[in-house]
PDB file of N, CA and C in Angstrom:
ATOM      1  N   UNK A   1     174.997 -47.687 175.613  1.00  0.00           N
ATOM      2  CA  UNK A   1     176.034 -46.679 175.545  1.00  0.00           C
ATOM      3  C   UNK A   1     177.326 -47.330 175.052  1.00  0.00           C
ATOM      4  N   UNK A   2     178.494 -46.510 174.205  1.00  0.00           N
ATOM      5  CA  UNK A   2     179.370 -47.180 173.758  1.00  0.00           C
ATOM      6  C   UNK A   2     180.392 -46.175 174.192  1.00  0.00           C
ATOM      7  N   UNK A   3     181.736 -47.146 174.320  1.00  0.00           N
ATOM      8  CA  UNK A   3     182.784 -45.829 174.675  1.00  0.00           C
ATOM      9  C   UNK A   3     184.056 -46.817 174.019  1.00  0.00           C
ATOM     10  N   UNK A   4     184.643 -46.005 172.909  1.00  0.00           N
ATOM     11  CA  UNK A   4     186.396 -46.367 172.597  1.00  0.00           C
ATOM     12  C   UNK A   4     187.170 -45.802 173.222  1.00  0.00           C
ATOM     13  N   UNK A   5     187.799 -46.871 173.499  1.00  0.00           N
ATOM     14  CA  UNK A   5     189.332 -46.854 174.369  1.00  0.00           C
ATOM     15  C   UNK A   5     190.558 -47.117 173.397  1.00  0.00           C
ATOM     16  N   UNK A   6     191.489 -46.679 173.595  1.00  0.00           N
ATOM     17  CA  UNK A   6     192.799 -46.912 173.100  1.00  0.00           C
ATOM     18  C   UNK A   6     193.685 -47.661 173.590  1.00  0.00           C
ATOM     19  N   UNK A   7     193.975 -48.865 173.225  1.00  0.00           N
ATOM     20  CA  UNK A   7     194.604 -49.806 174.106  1.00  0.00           C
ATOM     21  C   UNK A   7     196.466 -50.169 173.150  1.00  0.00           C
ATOM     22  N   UNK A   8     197.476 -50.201 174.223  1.00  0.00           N
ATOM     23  CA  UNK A   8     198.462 -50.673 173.758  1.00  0.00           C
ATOM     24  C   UNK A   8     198.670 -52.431 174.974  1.00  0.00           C
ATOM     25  N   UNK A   9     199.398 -53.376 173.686  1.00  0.00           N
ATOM     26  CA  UNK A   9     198.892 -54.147 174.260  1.00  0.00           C
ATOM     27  C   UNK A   9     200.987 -54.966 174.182  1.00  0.00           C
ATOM     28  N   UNK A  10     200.856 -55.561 174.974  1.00  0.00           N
ATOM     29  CA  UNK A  10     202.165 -56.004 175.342  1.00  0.00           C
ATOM     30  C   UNK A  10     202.158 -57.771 175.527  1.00  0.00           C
ATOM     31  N   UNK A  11     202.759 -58.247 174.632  1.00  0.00           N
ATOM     32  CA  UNK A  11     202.762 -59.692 174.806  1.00  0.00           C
ATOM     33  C   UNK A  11     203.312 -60.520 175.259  1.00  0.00           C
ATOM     34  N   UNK A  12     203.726 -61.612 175.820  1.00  0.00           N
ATOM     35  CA  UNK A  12     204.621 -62.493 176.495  1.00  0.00           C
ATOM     36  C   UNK A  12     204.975 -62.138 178.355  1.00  0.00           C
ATOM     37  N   UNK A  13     204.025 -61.431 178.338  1.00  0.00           N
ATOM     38  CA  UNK A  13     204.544 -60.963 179.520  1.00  0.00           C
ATOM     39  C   UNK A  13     204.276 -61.734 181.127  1.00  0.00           C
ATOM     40  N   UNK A  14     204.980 -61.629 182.046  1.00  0.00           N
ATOM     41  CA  UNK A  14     204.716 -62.587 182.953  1.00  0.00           C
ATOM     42  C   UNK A  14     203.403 -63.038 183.885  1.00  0.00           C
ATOM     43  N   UNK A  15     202.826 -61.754 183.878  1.00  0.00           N
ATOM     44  CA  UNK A  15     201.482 -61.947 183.909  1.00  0.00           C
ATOM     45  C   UNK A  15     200.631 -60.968 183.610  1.00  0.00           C
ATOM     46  N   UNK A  16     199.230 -61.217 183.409  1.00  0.00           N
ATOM     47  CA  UNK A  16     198.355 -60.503 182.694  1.00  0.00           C
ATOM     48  C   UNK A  16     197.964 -59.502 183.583  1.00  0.00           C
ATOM     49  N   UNK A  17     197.662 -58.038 183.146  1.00  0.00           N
ATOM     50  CA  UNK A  17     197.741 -56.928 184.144  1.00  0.00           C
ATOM     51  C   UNK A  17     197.068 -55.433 182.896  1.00  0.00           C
ATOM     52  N   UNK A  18     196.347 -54.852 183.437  1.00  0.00           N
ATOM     53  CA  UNK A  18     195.860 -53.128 182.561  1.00  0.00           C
ATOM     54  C   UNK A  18     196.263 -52.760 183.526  1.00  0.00           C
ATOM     55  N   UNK A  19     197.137 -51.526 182.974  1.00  0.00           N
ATOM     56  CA  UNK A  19     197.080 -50.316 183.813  1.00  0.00           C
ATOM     57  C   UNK A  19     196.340 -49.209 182.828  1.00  0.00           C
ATOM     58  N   UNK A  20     195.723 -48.392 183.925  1.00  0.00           N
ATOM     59  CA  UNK A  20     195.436 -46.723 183.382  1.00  0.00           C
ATOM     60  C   UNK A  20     196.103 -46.196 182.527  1.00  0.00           C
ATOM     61  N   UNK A  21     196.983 -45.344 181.827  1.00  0.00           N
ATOM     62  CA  UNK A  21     197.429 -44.332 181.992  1.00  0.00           C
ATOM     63  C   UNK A  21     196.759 -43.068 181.700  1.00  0.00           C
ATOM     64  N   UNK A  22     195.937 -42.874 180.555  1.00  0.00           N
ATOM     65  CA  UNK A  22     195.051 -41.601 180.652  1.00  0.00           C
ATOM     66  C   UNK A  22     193.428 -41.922 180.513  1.00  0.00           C
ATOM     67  N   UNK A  23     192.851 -40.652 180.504  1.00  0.00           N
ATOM     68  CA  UNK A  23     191.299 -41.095 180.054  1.00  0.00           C
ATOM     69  C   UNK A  23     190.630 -42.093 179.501  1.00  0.00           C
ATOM     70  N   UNK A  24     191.103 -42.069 178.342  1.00  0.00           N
ATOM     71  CA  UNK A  24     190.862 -43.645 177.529  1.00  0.00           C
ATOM     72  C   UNK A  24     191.746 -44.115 176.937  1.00  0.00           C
ATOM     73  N   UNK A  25     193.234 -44.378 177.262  1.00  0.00           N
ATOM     74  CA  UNK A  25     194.245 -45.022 176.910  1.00  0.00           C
ATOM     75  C   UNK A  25     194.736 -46.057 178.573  1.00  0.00           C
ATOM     76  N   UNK A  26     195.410 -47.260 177.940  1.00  0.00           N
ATOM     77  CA  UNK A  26     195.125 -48.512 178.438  1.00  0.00           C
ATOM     78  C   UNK A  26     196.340 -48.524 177.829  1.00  0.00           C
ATOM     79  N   UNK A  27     197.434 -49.699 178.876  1.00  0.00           N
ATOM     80  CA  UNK A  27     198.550 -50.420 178.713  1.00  0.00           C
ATOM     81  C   UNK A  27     198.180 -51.750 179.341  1.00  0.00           C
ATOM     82  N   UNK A  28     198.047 -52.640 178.541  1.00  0.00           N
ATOM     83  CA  UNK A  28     197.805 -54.520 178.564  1.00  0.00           C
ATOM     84  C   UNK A  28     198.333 -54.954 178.238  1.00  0.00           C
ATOM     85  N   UNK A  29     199.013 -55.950 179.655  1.00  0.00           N
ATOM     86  CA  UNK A  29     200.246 -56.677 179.415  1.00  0.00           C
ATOM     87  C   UNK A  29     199.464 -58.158 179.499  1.00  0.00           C
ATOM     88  N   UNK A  30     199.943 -59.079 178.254  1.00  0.00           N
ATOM     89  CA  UNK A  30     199.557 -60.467 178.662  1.00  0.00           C
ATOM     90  C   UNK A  30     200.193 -61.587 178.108  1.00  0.00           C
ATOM     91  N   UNK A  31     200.019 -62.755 178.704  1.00  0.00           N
ATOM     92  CA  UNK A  31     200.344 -63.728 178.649  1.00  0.00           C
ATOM     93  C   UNK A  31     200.775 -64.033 177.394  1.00  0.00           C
ATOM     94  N   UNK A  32     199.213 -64.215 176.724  1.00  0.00           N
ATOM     95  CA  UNK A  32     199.697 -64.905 175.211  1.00  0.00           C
ATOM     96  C   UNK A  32     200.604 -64.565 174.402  1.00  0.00           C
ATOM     97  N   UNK A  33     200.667 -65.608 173.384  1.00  0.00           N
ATOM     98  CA  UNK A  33     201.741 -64.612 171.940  1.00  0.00           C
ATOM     99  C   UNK A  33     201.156 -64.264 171.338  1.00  0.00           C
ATOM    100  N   UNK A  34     201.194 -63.026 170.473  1.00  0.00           N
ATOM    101  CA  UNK A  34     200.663 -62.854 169.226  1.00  0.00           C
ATOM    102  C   UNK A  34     200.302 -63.659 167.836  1.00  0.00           C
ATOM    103  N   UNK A  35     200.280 -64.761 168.319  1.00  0.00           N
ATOM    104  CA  UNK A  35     199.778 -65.726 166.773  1.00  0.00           C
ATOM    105  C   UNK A  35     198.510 -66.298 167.480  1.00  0.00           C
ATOM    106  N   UNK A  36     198.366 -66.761 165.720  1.00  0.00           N
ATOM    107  CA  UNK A  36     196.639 -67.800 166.069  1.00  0.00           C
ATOM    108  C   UNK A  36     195.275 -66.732 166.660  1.00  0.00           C
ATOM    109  N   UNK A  37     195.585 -65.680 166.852  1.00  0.00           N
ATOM    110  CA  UNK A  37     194.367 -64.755 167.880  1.00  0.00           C
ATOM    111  C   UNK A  37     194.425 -64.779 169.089  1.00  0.00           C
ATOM    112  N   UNK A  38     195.338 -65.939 170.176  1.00  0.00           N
ATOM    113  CA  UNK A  38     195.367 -65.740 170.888  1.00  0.00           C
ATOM    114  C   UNK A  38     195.400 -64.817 172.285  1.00  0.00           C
ATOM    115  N   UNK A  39     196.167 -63.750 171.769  1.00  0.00           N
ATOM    116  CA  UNK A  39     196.659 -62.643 172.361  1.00  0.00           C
ATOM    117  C   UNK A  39     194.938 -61.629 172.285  1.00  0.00           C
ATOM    118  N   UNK A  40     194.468 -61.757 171.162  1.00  0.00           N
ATOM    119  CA  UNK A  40     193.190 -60.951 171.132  1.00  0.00           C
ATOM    120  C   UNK A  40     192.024 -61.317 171.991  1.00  0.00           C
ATOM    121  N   UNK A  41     192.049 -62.772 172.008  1.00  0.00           N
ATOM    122  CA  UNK A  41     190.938 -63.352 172.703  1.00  0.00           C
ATOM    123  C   UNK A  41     191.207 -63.263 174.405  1.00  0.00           C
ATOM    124  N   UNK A  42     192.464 -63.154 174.747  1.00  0.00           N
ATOM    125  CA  UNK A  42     192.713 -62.640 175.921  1.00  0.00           C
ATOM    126  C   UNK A  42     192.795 -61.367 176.480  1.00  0.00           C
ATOM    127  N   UNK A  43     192.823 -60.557 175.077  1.00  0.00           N
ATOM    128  CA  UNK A  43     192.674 -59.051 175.627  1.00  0.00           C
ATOM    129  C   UNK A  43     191.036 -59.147 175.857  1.00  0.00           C
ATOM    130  N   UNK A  44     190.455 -59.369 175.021  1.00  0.00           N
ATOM    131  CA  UNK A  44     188.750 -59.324 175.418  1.00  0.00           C
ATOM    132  C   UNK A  44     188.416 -60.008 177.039  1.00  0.00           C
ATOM    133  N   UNK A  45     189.007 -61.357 176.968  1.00  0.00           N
ATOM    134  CA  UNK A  45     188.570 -62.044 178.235  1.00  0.00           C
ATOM    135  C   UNK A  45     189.106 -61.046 179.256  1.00  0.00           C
ATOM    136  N   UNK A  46     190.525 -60.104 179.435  1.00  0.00           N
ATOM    137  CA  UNK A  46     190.621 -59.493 180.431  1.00  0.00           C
ATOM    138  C   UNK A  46     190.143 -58.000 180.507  1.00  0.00           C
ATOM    139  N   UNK A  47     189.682 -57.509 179.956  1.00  0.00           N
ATOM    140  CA  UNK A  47     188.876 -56.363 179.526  1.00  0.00           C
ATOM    141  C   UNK A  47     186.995 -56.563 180.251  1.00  0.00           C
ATOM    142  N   UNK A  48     186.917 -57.564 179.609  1.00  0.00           N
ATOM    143  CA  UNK A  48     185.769 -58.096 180.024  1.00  0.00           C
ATOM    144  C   UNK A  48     185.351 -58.328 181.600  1.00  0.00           C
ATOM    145  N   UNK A  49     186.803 -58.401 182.247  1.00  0.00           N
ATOM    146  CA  UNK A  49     186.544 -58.929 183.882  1.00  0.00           C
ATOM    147  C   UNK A  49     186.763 -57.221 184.302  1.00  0.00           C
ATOM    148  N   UNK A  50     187.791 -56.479 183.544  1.00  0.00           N
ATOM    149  CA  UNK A  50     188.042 -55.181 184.479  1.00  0.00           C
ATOM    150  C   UNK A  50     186.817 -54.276 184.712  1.00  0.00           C
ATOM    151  N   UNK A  51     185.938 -54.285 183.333  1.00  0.00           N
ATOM    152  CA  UNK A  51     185.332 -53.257 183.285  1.00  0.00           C
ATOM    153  C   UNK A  51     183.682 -54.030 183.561  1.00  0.00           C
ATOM    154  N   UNK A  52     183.888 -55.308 183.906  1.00  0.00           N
ATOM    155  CA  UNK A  52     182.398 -55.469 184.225  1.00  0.00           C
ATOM    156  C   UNK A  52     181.838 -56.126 183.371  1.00  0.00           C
ATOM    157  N   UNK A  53     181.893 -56.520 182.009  1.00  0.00           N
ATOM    158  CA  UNK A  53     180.772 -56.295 181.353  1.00  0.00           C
ATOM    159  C   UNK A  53     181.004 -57.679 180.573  1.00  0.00           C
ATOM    160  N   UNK A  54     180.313 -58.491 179.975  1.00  0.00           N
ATOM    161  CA  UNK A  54     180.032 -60.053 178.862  1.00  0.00           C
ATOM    162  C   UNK A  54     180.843 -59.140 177.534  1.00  0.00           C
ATOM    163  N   UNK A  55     181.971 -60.458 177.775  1.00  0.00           N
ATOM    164  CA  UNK A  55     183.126 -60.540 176.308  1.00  0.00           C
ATOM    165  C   UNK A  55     182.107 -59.988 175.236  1.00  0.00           C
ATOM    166  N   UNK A  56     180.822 -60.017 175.038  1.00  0.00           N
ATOM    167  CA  UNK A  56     180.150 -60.494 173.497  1.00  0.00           C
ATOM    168  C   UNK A  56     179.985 -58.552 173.428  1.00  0.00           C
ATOM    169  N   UNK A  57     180.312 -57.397 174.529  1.00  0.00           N
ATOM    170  CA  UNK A  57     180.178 -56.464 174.308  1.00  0.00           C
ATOM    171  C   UNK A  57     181.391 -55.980 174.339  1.00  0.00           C
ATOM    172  N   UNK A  58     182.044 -56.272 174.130  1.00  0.00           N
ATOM    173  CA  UNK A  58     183.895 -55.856 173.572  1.00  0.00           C
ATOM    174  C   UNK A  58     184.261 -56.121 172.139  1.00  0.00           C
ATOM    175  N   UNK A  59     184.264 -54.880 171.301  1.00  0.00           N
ATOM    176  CA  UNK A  59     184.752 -55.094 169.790  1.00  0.00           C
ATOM    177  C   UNK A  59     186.019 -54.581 169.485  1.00  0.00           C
ATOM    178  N   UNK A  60     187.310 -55.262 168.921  1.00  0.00           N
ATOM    179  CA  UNK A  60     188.593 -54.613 168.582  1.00  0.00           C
ATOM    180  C   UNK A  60     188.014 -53.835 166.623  1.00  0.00           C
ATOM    181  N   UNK A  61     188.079 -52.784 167.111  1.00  0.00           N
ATOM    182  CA  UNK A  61     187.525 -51.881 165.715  1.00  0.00           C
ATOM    183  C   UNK A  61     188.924 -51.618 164.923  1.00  0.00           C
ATOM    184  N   UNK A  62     189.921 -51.597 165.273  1.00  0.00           N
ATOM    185  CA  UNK A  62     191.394 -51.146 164.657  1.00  0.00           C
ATOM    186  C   UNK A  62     192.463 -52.204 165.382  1.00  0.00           C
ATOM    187  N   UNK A  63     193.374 -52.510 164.451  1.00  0.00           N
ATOM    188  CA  UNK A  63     194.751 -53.011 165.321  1.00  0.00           C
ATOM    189  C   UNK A  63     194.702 -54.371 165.458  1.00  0.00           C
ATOM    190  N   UNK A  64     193.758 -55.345 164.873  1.00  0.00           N
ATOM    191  CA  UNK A  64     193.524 -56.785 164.921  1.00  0.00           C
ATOM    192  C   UNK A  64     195.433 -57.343 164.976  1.00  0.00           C
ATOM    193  N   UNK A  65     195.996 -57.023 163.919  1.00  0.00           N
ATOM    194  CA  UNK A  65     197.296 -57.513 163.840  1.00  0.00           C
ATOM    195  C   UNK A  65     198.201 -56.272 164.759  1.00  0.00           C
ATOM    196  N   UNK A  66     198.230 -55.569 165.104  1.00  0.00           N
ATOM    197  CA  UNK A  66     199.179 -54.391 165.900  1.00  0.00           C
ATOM    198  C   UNK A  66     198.678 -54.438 167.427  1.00  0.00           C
ATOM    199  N   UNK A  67     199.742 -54.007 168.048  1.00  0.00           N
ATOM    200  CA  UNK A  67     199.378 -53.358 169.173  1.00  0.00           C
ATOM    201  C   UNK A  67     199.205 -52.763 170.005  1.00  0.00           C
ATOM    202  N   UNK A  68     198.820 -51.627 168.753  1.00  0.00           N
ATOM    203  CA  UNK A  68     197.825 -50.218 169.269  1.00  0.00           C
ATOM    204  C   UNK A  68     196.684 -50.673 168.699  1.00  0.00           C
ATOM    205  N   UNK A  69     195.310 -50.738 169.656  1.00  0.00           N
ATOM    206  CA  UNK A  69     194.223 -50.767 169.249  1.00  0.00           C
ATOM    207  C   UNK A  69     193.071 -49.956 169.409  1.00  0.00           C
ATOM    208  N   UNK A  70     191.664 -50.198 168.933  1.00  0.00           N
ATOM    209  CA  UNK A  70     191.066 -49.575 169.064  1.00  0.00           C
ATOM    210  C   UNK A  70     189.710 -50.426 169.741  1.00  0.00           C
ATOM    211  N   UNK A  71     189.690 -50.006 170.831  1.00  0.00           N
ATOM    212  CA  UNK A  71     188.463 -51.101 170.847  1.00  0.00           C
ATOM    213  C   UNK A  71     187.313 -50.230 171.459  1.00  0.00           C
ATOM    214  N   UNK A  72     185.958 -50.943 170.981  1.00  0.00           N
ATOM    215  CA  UNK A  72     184.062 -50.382 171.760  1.00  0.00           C
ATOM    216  C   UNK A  72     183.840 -51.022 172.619  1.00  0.00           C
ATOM    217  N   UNK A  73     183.709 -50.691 173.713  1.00  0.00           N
ATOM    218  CA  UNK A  73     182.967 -51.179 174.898  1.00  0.00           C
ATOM    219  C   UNK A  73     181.264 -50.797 174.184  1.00  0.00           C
ATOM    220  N   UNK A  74     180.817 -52.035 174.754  1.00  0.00           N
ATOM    221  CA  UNK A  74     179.196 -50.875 174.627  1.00  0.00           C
ATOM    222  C   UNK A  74     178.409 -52.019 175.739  1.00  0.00           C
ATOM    223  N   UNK A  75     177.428 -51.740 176.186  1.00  0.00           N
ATOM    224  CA  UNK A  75     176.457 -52.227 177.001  1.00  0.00           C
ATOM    225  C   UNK A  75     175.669 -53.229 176.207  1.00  0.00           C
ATOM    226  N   UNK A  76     175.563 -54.500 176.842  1.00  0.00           N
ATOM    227  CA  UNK A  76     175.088 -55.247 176.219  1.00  0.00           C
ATOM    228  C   UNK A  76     173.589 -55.429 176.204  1.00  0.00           C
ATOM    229  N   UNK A  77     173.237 -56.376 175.537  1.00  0.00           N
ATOM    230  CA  UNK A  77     171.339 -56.142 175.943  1.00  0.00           C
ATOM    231  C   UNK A  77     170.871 -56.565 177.234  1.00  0.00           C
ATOM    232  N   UNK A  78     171.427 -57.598 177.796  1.00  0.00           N
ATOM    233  CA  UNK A  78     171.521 -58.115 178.889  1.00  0.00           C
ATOM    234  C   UNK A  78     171.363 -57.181 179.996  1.00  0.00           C
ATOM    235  N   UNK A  79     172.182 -56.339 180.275  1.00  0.00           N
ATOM    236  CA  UNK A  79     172.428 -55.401 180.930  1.00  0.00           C
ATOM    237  C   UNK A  79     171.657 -54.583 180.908  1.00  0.00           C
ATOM    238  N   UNK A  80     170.798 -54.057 179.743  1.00  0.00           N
ATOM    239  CA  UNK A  80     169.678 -53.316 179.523  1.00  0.00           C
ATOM    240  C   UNK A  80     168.520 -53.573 180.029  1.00  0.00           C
ATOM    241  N   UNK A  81     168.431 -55.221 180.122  1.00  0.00           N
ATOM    242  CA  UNK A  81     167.039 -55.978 180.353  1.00  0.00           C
ATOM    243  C   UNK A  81     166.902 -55.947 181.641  1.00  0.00           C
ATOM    244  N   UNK A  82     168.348 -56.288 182.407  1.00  0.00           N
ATOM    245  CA  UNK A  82     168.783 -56.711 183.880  1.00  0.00           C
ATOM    246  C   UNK A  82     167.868 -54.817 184.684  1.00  0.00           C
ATOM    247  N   UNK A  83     168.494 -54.172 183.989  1.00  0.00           N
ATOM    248  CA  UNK A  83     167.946 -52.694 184.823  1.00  0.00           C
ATOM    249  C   UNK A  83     166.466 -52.464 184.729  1.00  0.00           C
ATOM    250  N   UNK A  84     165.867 -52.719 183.515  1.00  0.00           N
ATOM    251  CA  UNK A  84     164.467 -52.157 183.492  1.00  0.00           C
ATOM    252  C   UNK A  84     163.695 -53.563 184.026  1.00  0.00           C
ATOM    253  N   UNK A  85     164.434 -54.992 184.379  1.00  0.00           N
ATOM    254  CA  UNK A  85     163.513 -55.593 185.463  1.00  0.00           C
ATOM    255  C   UNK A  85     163.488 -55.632 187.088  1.00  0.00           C
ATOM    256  N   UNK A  86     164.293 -54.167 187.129  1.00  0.00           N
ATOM    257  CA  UNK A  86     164.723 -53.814 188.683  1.00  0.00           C
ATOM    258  C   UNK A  86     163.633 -53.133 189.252  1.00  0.00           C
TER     259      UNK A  86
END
């Protein structure tokens, strides 16, 4: 299953934190700066812990350089395998 979210993402900030605000819109505040990718590879790593799921199923589809993005959650295979050996 896959689901896009709308994420605004906030940089330099004192510490790393999502809040809600609607259905599928997201305010992410973090650490890094915006150069080098940094800032991206930390939105995945903290995305990755909120919602559960292995970084390798988090894709930024829009907004690589901005920050309004677009990103896919989707279920990884892992996760697929993990249920049907339950």
């Amino acid at each position: 299953m896959k689901v896009k979210i709308q994420v605004t993402v906030k940089t330099k900030s004192k510490i790393s934190e999502i809040s809600h605000i609607e259905h599928t819109n997201y305010l992410v505040r973090l650490k890094s700066l915006p150069i080098e990718n940094f800032a991206n590879k930390e939105l995945i790593e903290i995305l990755s812990k909120y919602f559960r799921i292995p970084q390798s199923s988090i894709k930024i589809l829009k907004g690589l350089k901005s920050k309004n993005k677009l990103v896919e959650l989707s279920e990884g295979e892992d996760s697929n395998k993990r249920e049907k050996n339950i």
